[in-house]
Protein backbone atom coordinates (compact mmCIF):
# COMPACT_ATOMS: atom_id res chain seq x y z
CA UNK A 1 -64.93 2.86 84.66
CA UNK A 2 -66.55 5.88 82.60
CA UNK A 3 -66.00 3.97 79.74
CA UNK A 4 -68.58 1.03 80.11
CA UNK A 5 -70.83 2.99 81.88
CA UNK A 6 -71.28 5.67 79.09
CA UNK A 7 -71.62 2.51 76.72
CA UNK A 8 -74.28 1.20 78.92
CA UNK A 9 -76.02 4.63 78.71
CA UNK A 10 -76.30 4.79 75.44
CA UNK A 11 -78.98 2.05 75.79
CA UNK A 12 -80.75 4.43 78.25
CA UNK A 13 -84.09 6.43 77.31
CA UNK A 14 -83.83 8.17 80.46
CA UNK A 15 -80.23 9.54 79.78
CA UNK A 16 -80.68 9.83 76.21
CA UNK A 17 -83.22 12.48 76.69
CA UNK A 18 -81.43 14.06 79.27
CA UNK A 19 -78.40 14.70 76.57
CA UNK A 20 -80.46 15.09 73.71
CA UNK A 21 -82.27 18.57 75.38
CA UNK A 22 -78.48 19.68 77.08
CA UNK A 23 -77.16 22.72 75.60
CA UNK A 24 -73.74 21.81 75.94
CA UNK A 25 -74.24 18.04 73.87
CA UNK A 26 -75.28 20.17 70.89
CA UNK A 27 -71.48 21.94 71.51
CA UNK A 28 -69.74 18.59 71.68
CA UNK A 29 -72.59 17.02 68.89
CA UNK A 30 -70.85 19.80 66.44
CA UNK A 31 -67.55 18.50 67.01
CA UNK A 32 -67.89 15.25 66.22
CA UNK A 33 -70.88 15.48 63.85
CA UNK A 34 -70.82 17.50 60.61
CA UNK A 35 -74.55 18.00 60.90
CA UNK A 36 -78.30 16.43 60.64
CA UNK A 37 -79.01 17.02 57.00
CA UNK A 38 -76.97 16.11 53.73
CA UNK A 39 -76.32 19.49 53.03
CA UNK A 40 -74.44 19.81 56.29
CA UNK A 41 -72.47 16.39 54.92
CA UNK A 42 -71.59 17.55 51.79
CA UNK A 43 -70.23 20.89 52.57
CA UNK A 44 -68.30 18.94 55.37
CA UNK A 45 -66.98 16.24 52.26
CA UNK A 46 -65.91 20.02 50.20
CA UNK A 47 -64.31 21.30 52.74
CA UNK A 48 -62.13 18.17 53.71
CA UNK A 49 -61.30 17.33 50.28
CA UNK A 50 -60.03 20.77 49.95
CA UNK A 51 -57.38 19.76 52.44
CA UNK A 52 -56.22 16.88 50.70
CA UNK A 53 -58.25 14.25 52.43
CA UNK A 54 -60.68 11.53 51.80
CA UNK A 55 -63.83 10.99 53.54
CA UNK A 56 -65.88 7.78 54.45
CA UNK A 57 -69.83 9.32 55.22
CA UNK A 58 -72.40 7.13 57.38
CA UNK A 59 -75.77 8.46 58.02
CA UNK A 60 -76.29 7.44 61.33
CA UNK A 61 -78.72 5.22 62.37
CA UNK A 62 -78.75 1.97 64.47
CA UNK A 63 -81.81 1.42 66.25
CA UNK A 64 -83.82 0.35 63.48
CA UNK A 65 -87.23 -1.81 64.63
CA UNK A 66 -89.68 -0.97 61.32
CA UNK A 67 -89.17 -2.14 57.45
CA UNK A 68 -89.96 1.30 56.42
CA UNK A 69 -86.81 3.41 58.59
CA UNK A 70 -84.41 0.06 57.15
CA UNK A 71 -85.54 1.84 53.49
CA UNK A 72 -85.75 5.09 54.41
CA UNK A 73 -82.04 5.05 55.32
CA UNK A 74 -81.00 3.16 51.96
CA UNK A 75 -82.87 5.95 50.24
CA UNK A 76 -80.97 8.35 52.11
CA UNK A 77 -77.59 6.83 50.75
CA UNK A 78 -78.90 6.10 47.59
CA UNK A 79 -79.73 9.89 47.39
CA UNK A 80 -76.82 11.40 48.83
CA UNK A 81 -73.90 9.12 46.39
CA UNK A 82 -76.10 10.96 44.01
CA UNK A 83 -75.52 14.12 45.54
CA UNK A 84 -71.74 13.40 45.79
CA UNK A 85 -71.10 12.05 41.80
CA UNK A 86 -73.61 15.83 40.82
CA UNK A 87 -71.29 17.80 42.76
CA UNK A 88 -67.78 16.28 42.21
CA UNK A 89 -67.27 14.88 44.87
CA UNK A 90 -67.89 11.17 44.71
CA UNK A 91 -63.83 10.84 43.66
CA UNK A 92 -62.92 11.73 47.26
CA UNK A 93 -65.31 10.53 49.31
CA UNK A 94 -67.17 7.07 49.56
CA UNK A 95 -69.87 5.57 52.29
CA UNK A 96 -69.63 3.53 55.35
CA UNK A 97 -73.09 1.48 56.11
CA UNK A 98 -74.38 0.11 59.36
CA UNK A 99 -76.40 -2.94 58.57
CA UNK A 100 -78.25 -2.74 61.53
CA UNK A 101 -79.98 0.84 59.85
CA UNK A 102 -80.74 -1.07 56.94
CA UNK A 103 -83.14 -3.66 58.61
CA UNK A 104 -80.60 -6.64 59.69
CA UNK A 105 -81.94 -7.42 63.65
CA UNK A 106 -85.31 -7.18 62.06
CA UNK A 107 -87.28 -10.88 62.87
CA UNK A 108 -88.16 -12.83 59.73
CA UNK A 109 -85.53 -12.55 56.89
CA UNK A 110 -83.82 -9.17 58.58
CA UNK A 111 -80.37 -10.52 56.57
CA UNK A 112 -81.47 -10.46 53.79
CA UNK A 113 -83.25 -7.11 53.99
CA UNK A 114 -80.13 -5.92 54.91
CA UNK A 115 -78.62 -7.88 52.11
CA UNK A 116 -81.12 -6.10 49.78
CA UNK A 117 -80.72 -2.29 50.57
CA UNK A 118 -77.07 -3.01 50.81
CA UNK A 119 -76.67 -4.05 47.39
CA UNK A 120 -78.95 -1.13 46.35
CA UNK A 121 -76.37 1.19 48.08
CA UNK A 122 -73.33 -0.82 45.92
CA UNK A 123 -75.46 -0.13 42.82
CA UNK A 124 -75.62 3.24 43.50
CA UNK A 125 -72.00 3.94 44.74
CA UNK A 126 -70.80 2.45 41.82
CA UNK A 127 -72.61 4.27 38.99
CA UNK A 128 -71.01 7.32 41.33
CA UNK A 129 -67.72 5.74 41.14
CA UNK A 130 -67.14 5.30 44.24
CA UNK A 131 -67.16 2.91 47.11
CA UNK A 132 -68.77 1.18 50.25
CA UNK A 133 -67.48 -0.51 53.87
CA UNK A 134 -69.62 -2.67 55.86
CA UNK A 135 -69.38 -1.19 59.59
CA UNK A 136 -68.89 -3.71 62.30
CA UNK A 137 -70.96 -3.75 65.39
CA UNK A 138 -71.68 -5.44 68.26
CA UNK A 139 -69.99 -9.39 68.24
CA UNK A 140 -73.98 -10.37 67.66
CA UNK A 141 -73.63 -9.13 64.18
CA UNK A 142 -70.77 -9.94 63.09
CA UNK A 143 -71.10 -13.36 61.37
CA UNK A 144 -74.52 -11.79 59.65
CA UNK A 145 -71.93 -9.27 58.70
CA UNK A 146 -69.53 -11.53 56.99
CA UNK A 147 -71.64 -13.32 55.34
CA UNK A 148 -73.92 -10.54 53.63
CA UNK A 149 -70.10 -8.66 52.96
CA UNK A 150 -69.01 -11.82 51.16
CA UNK A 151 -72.79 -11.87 49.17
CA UNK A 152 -72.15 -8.21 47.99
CA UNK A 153 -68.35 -9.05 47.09
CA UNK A 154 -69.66 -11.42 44.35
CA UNK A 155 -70.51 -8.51 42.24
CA UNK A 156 -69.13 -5.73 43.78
CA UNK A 157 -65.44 -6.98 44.85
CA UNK A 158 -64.32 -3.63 46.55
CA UNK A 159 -66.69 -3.47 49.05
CA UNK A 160 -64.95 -3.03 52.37
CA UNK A 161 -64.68 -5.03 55.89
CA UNK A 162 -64.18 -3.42 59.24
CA UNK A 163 -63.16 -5.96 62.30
CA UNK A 164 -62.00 -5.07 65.74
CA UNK A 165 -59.34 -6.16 67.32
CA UNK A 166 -60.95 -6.73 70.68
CA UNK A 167 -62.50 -9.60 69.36
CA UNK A 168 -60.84 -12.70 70.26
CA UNK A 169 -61.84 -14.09 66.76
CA UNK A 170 -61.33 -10.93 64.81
CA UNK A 171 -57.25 -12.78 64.03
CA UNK A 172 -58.73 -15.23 62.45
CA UNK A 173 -61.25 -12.97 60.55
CA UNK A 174 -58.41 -11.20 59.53
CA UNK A 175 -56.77 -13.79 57.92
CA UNK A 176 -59.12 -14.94 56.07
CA UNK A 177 -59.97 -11.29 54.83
CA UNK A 178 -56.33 -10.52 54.01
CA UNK A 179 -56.05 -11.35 50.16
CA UNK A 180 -55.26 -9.20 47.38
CA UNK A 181 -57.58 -6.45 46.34
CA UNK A 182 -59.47 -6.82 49.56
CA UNK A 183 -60.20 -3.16 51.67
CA UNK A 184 -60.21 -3.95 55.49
CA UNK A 185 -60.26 -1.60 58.03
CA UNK A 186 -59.08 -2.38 61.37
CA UNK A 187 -60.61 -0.54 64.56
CA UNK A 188 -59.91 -1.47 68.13
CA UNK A 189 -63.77 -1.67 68.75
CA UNK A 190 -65.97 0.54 70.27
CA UNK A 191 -68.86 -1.76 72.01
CA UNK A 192 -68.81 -3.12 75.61
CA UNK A 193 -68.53 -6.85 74.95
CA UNK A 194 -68.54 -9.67 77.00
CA UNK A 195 -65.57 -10.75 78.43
CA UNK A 196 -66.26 -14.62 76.92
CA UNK A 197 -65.37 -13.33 73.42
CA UNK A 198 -63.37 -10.10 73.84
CA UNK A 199 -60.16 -8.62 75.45
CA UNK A 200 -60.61 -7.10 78.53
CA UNK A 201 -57.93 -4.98 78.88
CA UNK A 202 -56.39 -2.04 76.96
CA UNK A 203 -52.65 -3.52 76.32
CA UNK A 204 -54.33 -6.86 74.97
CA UNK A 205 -56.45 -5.00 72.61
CA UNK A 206 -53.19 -3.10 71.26
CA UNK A 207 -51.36 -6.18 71.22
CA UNK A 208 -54.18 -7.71 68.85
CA UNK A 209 -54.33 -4.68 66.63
CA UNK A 210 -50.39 -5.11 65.90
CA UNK A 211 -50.26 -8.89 65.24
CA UNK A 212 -54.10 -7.96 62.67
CA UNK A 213 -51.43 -4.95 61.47
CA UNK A 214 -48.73 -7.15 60.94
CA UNK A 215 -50.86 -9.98 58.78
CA UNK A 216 -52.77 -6.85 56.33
CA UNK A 217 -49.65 -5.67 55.19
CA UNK A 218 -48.32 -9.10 55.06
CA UNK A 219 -50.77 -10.86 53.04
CA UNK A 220 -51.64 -8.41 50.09
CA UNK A 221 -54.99 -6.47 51.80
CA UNK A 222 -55.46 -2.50 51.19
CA UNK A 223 -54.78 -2.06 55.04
CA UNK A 224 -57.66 0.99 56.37
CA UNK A 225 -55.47 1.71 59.35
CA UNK A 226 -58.20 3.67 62.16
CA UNK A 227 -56.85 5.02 64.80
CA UNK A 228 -56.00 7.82 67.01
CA UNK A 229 -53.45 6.05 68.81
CA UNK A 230 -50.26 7.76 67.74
CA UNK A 231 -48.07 4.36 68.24
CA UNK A 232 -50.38 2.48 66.20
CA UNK A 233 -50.33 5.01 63.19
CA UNK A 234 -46.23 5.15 63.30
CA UNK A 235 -46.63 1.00 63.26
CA UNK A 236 -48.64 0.89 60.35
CA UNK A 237 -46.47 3.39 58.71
CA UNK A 238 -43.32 1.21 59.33
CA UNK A 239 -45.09 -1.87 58.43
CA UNK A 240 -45.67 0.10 54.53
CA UNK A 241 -42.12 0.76 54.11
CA UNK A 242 -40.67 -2.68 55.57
CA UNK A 243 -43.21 -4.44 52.47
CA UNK A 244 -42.51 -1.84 50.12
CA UNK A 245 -46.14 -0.44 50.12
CA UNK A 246 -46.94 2.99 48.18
CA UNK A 247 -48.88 5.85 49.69
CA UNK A 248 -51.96 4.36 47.41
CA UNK A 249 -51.55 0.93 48.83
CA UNK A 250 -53.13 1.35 52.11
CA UNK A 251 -54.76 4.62 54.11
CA UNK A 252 -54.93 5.29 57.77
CA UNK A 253 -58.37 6.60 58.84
CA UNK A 254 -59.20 9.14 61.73
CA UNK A 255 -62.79 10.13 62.98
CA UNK A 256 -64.36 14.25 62.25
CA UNK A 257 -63.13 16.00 64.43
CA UNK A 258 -59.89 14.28 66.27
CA UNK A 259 -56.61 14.85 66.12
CA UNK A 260 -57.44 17.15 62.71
CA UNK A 261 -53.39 18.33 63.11
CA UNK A 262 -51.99 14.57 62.71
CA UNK A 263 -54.43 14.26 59.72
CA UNK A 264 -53.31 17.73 58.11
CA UNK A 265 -49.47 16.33 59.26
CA UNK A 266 -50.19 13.05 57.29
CA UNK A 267 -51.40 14.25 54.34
CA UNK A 268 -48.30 16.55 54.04
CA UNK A 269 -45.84 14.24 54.24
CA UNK A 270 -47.90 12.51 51.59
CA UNK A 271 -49.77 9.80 52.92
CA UNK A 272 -53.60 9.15 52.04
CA UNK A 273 -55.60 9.75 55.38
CA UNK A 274 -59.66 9.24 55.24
CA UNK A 275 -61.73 11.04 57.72
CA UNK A 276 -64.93 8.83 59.03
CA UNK A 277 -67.92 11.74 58.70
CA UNK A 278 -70.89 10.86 60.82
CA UNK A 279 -73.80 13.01 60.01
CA UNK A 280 -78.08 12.51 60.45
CA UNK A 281 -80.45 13.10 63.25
CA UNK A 282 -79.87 9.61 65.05
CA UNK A 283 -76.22 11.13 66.53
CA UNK A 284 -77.63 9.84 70.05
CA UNK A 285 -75.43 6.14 69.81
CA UNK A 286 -72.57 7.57 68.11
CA UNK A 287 -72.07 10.59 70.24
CA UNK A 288 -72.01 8.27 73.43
CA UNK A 289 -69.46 6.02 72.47
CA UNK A 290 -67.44 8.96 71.15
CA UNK A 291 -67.57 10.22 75.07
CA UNK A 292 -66.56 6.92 75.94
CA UNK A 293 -63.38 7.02 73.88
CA UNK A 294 -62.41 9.89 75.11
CA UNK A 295 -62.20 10.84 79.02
CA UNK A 296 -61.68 14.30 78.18
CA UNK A 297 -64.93 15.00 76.94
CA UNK A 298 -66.57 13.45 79.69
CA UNK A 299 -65.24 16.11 81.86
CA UNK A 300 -66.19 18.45 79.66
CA UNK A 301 -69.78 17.37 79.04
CA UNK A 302 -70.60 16.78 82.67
CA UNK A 303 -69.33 19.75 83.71
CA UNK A 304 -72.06 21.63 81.28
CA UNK A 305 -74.54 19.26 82.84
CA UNK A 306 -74.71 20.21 86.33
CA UNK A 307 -74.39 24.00 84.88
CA UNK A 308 -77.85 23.99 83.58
């Protein structure tokens, strides 16, 4: 029951203050969050790199409700692909954007805002040479997602999907995703959503993010395989070998800060792993549903909560 109710607190002023001024969220904030400023990011992206990994960066940000913060943020990327191609690093490391921080829930044409600063983003990763992925959110979103993914696709074809596999439509998604050349990443889903149009329980969500699995590798898609979930990574793996996938044909994807010995274990045995590295001052979201994944830091968080 943590779970939804850390989800539902993440909506909550009153709570997010409360772990915003906590000593001990700024411990657990470190862990999962390579810092507030791009500096913090791109020594993060060095050091990564340095151990054989790629990196996906999003500047977090999700509760956008002005024009101006929807452009500040694509500045932000803008700024910081710039950053990465200056310093060497673009090679290794690409972006992952949250349409919502780029103006999409915004009344009166908020798609195509969205639309607009995403495409500035594309222009910008690829003069780094590099690329982008289109986060998925909230099942609100996600045919405003599609559709502004398949608008950025016309010119910049390598721009990359994520859908959930606690969706009930996210199968069908997936299909129609699954073609050659296209980059889809496949999460289990990290929102509380209704239980009219998403599984409910854990073994149906794992169930759904085999048979997506299965139909990636099957159809010709550069599988993004994120997970923690040690089954699902040895699935993925055995699905590569069964179609006679290389280790650049598809990647499997962990968060910053999780399970960082499977990731070093991965690499070794030669397989391309991308770490998802959040940083910005808007960790508030982010950090929640991190808790929520993870009943372990719950324990540990509250703990330093009634110690203040």
């Amino acid at each position: 029951m943590l779970g939804p109710a850390l989800l539902a607190a993440s909506r909550s002023p009153r709570v997010r203050t409360l772990v915003s001024t906590s000593p001990v969220s700024r411990r657990l904030v470190d862990r999962f969050v390579a810092g507030e400023a791009p500096t913090d990011a791109l020594a993060a992206v060095r050091a990564l790199t340095e151990r054989g990994l790629s990196v996906t960066i999003d500047h977090l940000g999700e509760d956008t409700t002005e024009r101006s913060q929807a452009e500040a943020t694509r500045d932000a990327y803008t700024a910081l692909l710039a950053k990465l191609s200056a310093e060497g690093l673009a090679a290794g490391a690409e972006v992952s954007l949250k349409l919502s921080a780029l103006g999409q829930a915004l009344p009166h044409e908020g798609g195509r805002l969205a639309l607009d600063n995403a495409r500035a983003i594309c222009a910008a990763a690829d003069g780094a040479g590099t690329t982008v992925t289109l986060d998925m959110e909230d099942h609100t979103t996600v045919d405003s997602t599609l559709s502004i993914l398949a608008a950025l696709r016309g010119d910049f074809p390598w721009v990359g999907a994520v859908v959930q596999s606690a969706l009930f439509r996210t199968e069908a998604d997936v299909r129609d995703l699954a073609h050659p050349g296209s980059r889809v990443r496949l999460v289990k889903g990290a929102y509380r959503e209704p239980r009219t149009v998403a599984h409910a329980r854990k073994p149906e969500v794992d169930a759904a993010y085999r048979r997506c699995l299965a139909v990636l590798f099957a159809e010709g898609a550069y599988p993004m395989v994120a997970s923690h979930d040690q089954t699902m990574i040895d699935e993925a793996n055995r699905l590569a070998a069964q179609h006679g996938r290389s280790t650049d044909d598809y990647e499997l994807q962990m968060l910053y800060g999780i399970r960082t010995a499977e990731q070093d274990r991965q690499v070794a045995e030669g397989r391309r792993v991308r770490v998802y590295l959040p940083y910005g001052q808007d960790w508030y979201g982010y950090f929640m549903r991190r808790l929520a994944e993870r009943p372990a830091n719950v324990g540990f968080f509250l703990r330093g909560l009634v110690a203040r």
